[in-house]
PDB file of N, CA and C in Angstrom:
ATOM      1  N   UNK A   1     -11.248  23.541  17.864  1.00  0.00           N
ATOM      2  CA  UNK A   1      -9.850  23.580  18.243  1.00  0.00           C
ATOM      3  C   UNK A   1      -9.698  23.104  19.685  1.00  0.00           C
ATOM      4  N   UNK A   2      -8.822  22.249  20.210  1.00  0.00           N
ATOM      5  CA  UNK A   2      -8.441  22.055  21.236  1.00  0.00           C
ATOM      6  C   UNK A   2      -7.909  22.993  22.333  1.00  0.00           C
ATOM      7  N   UNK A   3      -8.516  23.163  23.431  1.00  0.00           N
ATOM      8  CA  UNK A   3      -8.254  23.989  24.868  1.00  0.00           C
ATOM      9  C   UNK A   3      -7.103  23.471  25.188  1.00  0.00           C
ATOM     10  N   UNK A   4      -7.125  22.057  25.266  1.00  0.00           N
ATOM     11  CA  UNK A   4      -5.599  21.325  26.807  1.00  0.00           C
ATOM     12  C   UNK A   4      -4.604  21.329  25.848  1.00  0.00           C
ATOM     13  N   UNK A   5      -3.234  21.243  26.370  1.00  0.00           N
ATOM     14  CA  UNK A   5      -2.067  21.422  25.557  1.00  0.00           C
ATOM     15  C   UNK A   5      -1.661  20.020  25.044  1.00  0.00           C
ATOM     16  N   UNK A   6      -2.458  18.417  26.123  1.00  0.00           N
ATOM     17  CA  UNK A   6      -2.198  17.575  25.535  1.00  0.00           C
ATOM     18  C   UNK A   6      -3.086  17.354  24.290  1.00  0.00           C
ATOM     19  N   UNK A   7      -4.115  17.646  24.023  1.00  0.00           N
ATOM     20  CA  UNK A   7      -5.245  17.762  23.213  1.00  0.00           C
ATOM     21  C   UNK A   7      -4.297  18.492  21.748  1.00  0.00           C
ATOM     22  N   UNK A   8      -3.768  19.721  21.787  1.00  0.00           N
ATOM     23  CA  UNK A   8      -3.189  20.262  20.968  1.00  0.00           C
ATOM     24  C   UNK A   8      -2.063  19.393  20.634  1.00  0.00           C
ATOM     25  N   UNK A   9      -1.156  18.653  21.378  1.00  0.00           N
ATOM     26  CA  UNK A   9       0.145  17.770  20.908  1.00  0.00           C
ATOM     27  C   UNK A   9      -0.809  16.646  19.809  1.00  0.00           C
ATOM     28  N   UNK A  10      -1.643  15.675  20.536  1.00  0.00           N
ATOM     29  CA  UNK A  10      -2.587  14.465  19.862  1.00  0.00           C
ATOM     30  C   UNK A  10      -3.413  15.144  18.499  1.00  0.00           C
ATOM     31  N   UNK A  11      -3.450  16.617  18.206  1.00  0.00           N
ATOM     32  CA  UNK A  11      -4.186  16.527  16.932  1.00  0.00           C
ATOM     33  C   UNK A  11      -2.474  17.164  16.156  1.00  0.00           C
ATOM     34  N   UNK A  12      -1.657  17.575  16.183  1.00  0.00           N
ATOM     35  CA  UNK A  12      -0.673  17.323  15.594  1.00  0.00           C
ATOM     36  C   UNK A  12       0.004  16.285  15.201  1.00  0.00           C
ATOM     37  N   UNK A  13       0.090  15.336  16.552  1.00  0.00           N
ATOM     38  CA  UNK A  13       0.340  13.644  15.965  1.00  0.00           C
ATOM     39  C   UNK A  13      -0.498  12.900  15.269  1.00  0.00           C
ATOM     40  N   UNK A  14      -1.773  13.299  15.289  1.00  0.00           N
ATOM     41  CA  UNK A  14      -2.597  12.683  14.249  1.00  0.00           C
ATOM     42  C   UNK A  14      -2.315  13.241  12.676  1.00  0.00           C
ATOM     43  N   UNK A  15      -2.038  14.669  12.507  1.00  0.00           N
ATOM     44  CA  UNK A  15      -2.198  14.981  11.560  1.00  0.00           C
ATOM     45  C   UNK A  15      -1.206  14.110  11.235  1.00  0.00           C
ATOM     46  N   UNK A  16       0.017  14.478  11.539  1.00  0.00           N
ATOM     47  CA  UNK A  16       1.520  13.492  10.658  1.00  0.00           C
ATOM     48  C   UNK A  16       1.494  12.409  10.526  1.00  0.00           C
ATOM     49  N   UNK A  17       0.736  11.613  11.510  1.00  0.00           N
ATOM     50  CA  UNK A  17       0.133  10.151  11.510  1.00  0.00           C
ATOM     51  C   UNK A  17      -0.907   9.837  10.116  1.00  0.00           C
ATOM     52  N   UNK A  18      -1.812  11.009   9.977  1.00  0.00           N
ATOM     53  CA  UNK A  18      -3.066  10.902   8.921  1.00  0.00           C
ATOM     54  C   UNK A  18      -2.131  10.858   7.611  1.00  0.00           C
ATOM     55  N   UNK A  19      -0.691  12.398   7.319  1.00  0.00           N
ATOM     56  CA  UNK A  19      -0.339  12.134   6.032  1.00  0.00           C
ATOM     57  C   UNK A  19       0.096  10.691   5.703  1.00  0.00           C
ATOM     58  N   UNK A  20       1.277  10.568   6.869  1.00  0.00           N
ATOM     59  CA  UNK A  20       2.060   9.261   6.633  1.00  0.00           C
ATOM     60  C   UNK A  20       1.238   8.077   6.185  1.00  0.00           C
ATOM     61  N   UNK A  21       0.310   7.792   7.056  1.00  0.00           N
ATOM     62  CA  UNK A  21      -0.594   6.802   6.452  1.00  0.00           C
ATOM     63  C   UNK A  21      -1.485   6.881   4.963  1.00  0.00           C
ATOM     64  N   UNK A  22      -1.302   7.593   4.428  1.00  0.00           N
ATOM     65  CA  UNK A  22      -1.599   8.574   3.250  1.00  0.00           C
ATOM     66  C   UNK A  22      -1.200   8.156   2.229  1.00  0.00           C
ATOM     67  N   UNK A  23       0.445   8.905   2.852  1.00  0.00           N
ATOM     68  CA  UNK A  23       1.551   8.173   1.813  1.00  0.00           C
ATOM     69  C   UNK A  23       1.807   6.752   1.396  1.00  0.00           C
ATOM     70  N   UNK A  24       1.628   5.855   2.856  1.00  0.00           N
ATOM     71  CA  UNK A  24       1.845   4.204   2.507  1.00  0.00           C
ATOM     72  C   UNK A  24       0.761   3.987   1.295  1.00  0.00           C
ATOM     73  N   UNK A  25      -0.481   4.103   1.511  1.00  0.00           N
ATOM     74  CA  UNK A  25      -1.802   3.833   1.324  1.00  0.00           C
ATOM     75  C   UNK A  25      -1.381   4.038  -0.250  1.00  0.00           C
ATOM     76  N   UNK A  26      -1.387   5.368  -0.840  1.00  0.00           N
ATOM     77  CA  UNK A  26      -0.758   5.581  -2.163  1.00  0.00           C
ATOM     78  C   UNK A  26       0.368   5.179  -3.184  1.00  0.00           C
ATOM     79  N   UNK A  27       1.091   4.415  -1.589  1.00  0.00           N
ATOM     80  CA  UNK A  27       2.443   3.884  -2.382  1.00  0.00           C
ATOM     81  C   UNK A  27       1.621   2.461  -2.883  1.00  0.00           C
ATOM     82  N   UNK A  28       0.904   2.010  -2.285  1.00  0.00           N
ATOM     83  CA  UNK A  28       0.954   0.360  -2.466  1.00  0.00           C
ATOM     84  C   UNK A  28      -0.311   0.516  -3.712  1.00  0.00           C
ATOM     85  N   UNK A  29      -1.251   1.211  -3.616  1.00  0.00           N
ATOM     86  CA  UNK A  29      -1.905   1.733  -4.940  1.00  0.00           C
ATOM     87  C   UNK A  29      -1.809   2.043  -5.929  1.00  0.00           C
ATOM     88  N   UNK A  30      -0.419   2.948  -6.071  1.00  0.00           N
ATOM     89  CA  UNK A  30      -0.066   3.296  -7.461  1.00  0.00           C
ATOM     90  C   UNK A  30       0.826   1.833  -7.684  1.00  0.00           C
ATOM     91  N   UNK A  31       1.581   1.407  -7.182  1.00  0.00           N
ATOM     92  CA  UNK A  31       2.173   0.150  -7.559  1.00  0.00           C
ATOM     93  C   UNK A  31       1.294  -1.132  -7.775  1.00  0.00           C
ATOM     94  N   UNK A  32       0.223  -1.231  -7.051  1.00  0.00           N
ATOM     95  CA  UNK A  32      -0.784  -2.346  -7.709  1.00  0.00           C
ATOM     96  C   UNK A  32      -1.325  -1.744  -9.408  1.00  0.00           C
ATOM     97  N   UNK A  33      -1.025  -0.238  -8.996  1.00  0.00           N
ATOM     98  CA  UNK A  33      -1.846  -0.229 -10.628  1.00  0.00           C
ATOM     99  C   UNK A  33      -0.990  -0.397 -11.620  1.00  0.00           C
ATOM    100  N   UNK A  34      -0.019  -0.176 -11.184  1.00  0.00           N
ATOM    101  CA  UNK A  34       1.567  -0.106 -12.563  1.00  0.00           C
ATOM    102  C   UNK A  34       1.811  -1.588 -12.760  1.00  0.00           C
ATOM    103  N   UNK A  35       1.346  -2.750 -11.921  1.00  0.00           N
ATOM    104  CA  UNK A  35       1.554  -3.691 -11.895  1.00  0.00           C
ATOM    105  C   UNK A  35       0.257  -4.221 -13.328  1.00  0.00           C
ATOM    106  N   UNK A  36      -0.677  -3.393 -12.949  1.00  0.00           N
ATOM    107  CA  UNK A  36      -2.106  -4.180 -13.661  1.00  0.00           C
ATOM    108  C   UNK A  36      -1.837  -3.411 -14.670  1.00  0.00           C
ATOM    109  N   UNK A  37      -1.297  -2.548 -15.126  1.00  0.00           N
ATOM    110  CA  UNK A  37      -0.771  -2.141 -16.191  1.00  0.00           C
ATOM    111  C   UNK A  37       0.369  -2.980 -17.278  1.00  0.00           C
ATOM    112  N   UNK A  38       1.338  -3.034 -16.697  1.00  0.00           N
ATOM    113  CA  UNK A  38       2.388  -4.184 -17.212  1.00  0.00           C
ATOM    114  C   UNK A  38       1.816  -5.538 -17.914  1.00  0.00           C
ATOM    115  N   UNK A  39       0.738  -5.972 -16.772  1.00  0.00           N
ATOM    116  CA  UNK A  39       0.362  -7.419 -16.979  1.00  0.00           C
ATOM    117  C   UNK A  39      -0.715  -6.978 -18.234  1.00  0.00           C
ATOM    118  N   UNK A  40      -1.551  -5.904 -18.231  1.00  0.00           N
ATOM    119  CA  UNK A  40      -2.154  -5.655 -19.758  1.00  0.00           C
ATOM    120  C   UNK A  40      -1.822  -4.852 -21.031  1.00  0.00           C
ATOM    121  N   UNK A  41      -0.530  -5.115 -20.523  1.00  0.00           N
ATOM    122  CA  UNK A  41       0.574  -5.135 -21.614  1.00  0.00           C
ATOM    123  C   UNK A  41       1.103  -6.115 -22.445  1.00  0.00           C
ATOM    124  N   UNK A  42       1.368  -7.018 -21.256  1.00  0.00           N
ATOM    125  CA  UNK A  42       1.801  -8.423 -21.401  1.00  0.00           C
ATOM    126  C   UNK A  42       3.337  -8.336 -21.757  1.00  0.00           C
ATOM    127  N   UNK A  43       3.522  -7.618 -21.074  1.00  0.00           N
ATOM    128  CA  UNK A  43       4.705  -7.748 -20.316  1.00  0.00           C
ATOM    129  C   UNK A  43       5.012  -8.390 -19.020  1.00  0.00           C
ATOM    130  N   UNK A  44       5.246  -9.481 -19.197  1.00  0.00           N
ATOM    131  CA  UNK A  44       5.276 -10.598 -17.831  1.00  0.00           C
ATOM    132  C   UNK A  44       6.223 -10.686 -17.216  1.00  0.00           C
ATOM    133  N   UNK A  45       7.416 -10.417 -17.826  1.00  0.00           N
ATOM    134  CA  UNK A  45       8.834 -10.219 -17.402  1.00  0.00           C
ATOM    135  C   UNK A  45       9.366  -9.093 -16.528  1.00  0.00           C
ATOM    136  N   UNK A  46       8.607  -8.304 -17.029  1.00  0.00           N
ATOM    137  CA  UNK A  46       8.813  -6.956 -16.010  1.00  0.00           C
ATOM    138  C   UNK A  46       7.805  -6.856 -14.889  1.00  0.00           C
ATOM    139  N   UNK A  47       6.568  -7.887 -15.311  1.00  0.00           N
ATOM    140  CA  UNK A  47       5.317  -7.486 -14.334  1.00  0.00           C
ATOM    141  C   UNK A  47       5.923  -9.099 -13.034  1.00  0.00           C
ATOM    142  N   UNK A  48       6.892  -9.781 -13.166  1.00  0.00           N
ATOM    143  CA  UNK A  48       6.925 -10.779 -12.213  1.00  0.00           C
ATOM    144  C   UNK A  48       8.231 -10.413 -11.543  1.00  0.00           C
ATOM    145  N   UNK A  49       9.059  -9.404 -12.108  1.00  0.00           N
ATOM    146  CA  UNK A  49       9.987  -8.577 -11.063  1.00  0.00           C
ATOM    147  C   UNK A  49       9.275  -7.550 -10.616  1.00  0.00           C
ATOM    148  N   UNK A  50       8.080  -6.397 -10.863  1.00  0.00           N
ATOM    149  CA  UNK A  50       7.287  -5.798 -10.146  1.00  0.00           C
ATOM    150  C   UNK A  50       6.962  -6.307  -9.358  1.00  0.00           C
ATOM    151  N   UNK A  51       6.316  -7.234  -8.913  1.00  0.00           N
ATOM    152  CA  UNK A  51       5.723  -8.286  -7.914  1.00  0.00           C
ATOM    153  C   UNK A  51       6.472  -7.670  -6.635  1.00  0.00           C
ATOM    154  N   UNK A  52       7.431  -8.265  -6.971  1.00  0.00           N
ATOM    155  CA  UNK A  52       8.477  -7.714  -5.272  1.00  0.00           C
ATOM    156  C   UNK A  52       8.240  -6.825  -4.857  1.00  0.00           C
ATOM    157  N   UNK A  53       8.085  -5.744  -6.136  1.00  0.00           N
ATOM    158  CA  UNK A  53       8.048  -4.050  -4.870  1.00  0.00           C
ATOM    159  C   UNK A  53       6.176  -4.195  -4.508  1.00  0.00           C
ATOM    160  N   UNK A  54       5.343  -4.803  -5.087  1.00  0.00           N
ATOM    161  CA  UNK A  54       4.173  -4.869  -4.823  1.00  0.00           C
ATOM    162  C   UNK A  54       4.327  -5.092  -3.649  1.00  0.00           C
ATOM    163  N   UNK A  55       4.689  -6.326  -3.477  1.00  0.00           N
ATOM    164  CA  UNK A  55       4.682  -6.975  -1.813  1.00  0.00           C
ATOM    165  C   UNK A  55       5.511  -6.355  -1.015  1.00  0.00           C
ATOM    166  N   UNK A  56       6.401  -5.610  -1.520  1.00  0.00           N
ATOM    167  CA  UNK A  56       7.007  -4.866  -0.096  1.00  0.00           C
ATOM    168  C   UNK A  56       6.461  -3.461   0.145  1.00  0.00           C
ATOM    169  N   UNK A  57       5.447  -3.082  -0.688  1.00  0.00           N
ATOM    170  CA  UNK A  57       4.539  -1.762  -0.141  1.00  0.00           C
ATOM    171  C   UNK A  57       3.073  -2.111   0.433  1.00  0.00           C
ATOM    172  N   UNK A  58       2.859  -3.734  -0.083  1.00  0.00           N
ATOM    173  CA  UNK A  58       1.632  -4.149   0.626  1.00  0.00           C
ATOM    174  C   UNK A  58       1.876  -4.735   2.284  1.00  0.00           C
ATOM    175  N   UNK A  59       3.153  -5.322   2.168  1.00  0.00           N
ATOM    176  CA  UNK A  59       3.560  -5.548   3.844  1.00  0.00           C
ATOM    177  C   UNK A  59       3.776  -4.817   4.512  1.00  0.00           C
ATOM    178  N   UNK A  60       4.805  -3.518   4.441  1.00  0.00           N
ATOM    179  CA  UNK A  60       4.662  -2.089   4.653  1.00  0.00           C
ATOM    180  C   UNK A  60       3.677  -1.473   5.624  1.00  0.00           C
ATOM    181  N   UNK A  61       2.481  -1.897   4.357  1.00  0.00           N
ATOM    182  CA  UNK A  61       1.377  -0.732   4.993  1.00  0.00           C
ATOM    183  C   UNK A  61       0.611  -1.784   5.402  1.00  0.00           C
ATOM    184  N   UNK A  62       0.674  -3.256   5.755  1.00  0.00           N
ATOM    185  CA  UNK A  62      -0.164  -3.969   6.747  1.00  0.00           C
ATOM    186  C   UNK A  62       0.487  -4.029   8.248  1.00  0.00           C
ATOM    187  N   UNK A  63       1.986  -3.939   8.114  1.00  0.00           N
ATOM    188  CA  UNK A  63       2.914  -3.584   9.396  1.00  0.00           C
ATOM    189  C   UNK A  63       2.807  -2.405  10.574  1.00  0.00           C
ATOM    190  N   UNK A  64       2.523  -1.425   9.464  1.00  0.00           N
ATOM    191  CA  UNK A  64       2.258  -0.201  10.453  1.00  0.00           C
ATOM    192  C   UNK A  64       0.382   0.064  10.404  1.00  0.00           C
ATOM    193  N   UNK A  65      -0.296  -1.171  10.173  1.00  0.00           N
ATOM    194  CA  UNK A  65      -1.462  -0.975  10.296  1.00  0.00           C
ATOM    195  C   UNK A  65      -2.113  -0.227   9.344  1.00  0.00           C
ATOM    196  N   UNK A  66      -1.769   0.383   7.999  1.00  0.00           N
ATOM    197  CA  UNK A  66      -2.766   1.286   7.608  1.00  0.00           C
ATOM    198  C   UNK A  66      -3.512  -0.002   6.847  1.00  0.00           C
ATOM    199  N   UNK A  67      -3.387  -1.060   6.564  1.00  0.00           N
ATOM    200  CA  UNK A  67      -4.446  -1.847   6.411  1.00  0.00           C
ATOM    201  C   UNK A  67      -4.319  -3.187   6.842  1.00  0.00           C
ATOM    202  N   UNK A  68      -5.560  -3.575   6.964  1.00  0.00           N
ATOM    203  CA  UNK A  68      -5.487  -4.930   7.585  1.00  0.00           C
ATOM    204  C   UNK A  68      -4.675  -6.277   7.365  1.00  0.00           C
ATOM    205  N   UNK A  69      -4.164  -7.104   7.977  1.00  0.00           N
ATOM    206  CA  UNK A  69      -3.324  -7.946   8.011  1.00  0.00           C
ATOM    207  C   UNK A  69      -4.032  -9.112   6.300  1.00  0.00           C
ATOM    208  N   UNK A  70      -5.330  -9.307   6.638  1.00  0.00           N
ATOM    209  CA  UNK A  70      -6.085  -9.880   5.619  1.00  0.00           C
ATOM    210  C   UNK A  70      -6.614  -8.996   3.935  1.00  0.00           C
ATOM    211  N   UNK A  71      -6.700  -8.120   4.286  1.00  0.00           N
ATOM    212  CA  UNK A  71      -6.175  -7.190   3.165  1.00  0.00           C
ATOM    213  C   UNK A  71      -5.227  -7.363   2.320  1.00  0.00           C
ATOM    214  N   UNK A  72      -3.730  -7.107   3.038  1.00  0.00           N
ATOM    215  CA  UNK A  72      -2.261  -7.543   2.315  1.00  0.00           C
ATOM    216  C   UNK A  72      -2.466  -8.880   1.958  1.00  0.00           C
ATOM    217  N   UNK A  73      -2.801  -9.655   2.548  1.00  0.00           N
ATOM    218  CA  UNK A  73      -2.887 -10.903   1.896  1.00  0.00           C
ATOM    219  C   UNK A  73      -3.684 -11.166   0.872  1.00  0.00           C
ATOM    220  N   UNK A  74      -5.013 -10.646   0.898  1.00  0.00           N
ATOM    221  CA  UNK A  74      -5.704 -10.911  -0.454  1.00  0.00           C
ATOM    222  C   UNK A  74      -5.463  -9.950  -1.515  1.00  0.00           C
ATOM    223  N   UNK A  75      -4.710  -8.716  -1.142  1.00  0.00           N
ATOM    224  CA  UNK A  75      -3.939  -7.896  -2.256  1.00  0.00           C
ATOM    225  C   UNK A  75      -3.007  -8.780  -2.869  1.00  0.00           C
ATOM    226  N   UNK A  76      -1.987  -9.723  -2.275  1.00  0.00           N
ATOM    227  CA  UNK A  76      -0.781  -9.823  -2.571  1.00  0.00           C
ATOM    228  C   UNK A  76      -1.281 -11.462  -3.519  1.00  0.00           C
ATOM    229  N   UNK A  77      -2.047 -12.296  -2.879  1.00  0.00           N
ATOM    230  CA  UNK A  77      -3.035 -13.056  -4.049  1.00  0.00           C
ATOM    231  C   UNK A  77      -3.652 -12.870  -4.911  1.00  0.00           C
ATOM    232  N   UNK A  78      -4.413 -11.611  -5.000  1.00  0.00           N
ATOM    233  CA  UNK A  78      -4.799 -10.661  -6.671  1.00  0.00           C
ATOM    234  C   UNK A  78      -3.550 -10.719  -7.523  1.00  0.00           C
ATOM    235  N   UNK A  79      -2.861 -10.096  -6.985  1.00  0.00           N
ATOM    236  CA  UNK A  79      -1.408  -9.623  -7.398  1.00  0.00           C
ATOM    237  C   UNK A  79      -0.557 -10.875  -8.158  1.00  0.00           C
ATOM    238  N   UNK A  80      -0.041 -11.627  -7.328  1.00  0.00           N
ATOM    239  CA  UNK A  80       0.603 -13.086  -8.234  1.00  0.00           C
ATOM    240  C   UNK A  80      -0.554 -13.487  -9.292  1.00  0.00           C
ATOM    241  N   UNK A  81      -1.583 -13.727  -8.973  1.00  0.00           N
ATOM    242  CA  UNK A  81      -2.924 -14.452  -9.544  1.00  0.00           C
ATOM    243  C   UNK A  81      -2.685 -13.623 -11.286  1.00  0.00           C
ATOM    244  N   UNK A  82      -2.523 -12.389 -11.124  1.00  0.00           N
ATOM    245  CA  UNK A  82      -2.713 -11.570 -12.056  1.00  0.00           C
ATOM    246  C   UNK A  82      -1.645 -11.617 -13.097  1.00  0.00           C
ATOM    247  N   UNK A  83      -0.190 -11.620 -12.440  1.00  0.00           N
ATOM    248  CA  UNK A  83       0.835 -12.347 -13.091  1.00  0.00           C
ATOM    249  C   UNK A  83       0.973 -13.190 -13.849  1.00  0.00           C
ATOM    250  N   UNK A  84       0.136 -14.431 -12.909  1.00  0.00           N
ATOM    251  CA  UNK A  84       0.010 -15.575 -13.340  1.00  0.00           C
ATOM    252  C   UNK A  84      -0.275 -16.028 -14.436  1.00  0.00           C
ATOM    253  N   UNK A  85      -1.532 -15.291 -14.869  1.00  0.00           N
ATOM    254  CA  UNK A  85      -2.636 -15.576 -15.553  1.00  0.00           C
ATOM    255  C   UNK A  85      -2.337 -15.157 -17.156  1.00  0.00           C
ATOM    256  N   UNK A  86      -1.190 -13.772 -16.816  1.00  0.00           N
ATOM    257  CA  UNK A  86      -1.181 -12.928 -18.176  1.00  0.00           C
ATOM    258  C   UNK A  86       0.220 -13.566 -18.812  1.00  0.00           C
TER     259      UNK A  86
END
């Protein structure tokens, strides 16, 4: 446990920092999977309007850093690719 009172503020901002980043992380996960779901369905119609919210939870969470700038990008190329294909 932290002694200094700034020490005690920085592991509180981490914690809310740790869920939040948590939450992005899960949002853009469960939506890549609902996506890879659709497409092995073959449902293409619904899986190439999914797309959008894909990419706006993969930019999201490359914006506020919970993952890398090159990450979102090769997520968001799986992602169309996968569309594409089905």
């Amino acid at each position: 446990m932290p002694n200094i009172q700034s020490a005690e503020k920085a592991l509180r901002q981490s914690k809310r920092r740790r869920l939040r980043n948590l939450e992005k992380k899960d949002a853009f996960k469960d939506a890549f999977k609902s996506l890879k779901k659709l497409a092995a369905a073959g449902k293409t119609a619904d899986a190439k309007q999914f797309l959008a919210t894909v990419y706006k939870k993969v930019d999201k969470a490359a914006k506020t850093n919970v993952i890398a700038k090159n990450k979102a990008a090769r997520l968001k190329s799986q992602a169309s690719r996968l569309v594409a294909t089905k």
